[in-house]
C-alpha atoms as a PDB file:
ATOM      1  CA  UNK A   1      42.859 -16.372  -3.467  1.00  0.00           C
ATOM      2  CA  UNK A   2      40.112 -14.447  -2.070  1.00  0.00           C
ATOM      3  CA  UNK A   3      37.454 -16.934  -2.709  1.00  0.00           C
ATOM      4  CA  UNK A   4      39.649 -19.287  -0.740  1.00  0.00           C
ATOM      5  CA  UNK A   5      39.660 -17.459   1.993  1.00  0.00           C
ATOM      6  CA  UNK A   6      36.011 -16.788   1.980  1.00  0.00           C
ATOM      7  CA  UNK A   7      35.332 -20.536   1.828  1.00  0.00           C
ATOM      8  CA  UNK A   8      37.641 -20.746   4.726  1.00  0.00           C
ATOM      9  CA  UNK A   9      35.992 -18.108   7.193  1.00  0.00           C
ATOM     10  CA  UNK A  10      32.284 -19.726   6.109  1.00  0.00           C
ATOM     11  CA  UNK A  11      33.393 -23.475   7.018  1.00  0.00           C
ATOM     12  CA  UNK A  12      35.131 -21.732  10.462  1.00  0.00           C
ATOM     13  CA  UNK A  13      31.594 -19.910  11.211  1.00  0.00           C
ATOM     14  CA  UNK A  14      29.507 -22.834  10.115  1.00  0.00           C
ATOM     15  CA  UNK A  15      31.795 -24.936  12.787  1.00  0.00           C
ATOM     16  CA  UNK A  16      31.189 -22.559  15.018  1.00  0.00           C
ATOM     17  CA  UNK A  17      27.653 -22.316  14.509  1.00  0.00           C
ATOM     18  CA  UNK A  18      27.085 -26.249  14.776  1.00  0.00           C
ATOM     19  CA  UNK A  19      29.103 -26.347  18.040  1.00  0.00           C
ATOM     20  CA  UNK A  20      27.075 -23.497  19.507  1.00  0.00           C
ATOM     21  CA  UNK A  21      23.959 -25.683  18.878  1.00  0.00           C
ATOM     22  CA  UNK A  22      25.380 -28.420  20.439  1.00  0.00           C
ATOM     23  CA  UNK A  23      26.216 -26.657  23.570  1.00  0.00           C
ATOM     24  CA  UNK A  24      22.401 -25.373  23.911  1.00  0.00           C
ATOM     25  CA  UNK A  25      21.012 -29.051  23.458  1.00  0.00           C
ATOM     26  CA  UNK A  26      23.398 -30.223  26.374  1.00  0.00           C
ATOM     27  CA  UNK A  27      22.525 -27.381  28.526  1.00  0.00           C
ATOM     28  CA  UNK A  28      18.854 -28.154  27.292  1.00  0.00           C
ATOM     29  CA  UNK A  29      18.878 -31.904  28.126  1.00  0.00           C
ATOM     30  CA  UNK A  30      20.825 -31.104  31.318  1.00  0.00           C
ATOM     31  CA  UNK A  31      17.643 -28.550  32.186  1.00  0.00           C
ATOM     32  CA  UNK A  32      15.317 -31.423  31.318  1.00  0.00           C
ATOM     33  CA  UNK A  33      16.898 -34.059  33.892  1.00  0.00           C
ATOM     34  CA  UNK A  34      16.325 -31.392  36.273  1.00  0.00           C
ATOM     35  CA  UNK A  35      19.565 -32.259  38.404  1.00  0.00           C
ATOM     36  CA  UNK A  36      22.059 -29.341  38.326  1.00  0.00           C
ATOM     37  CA  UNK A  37      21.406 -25.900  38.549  1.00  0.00           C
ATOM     38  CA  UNK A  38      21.958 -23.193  36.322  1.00  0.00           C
ATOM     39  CA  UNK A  39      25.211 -22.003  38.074  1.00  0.00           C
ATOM     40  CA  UNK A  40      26.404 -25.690  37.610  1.00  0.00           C
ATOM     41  CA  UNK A  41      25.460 -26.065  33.875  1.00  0.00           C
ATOM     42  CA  UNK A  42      27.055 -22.773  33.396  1.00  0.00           C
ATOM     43  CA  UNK A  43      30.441 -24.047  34.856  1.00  0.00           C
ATOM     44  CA  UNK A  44      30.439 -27.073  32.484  1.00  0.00           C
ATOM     45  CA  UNK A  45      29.378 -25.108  29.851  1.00  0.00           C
ATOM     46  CA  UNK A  46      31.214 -21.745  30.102  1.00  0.00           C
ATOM     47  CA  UNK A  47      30.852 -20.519  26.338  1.00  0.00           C
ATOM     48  CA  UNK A  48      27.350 -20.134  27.329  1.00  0.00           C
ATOM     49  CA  UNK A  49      26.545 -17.253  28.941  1.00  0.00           C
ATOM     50  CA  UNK A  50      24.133 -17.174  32.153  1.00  0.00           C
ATOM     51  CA  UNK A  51      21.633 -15.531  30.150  1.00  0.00           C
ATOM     52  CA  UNK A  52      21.610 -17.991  27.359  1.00  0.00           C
ATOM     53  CA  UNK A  53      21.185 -20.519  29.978  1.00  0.00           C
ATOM     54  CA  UNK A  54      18.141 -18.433  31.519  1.00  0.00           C
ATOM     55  CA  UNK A  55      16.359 -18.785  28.211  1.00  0.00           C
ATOM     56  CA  UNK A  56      16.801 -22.194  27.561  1.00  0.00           C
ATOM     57  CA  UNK A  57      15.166 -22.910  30.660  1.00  0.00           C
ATOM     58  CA  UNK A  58      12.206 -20.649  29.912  1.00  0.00           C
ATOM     59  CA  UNK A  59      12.134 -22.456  26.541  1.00  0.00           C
ATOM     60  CA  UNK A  60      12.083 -25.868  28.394  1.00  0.00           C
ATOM     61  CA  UNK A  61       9.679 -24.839  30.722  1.00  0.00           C
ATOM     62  CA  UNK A  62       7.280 -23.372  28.134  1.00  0.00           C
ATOM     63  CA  UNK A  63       7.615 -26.824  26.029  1.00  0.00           C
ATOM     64  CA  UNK A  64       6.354 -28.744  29.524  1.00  0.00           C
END
């Protein structure tokens, strides 16, 4: 029983995980094109916070 559950709460954190990365490649690619501001990315992206976004786009910008 227990070793269901931990299967459970590792394929719920691993979900979360992959979402997570998803969210910072949009907000990434949405950087890139250069056309919305952080405050904008943020409201389409909410479960990222505003610092999270602030380091993606020092990541971006380093990478240019």
């Amino acid at each position: 029983m227990m070793n269901l559950f931990d299967d459970e709460q590792i394929m719920k954190t691993y979900a979360k995980d992959i979402e997570k990365e998803t969210e910072r490649k949009t907000a990434e690619t949405m950087i890139k094109k250069g056309k919305m501001t952080l405050e904008e990315i943020a409201d389409y992206i909410p479960t990222l916070s505003f610092d999270e976004l602030k380091e993606i786009e020092a990541e971006v910008m380093q990478l240019a």
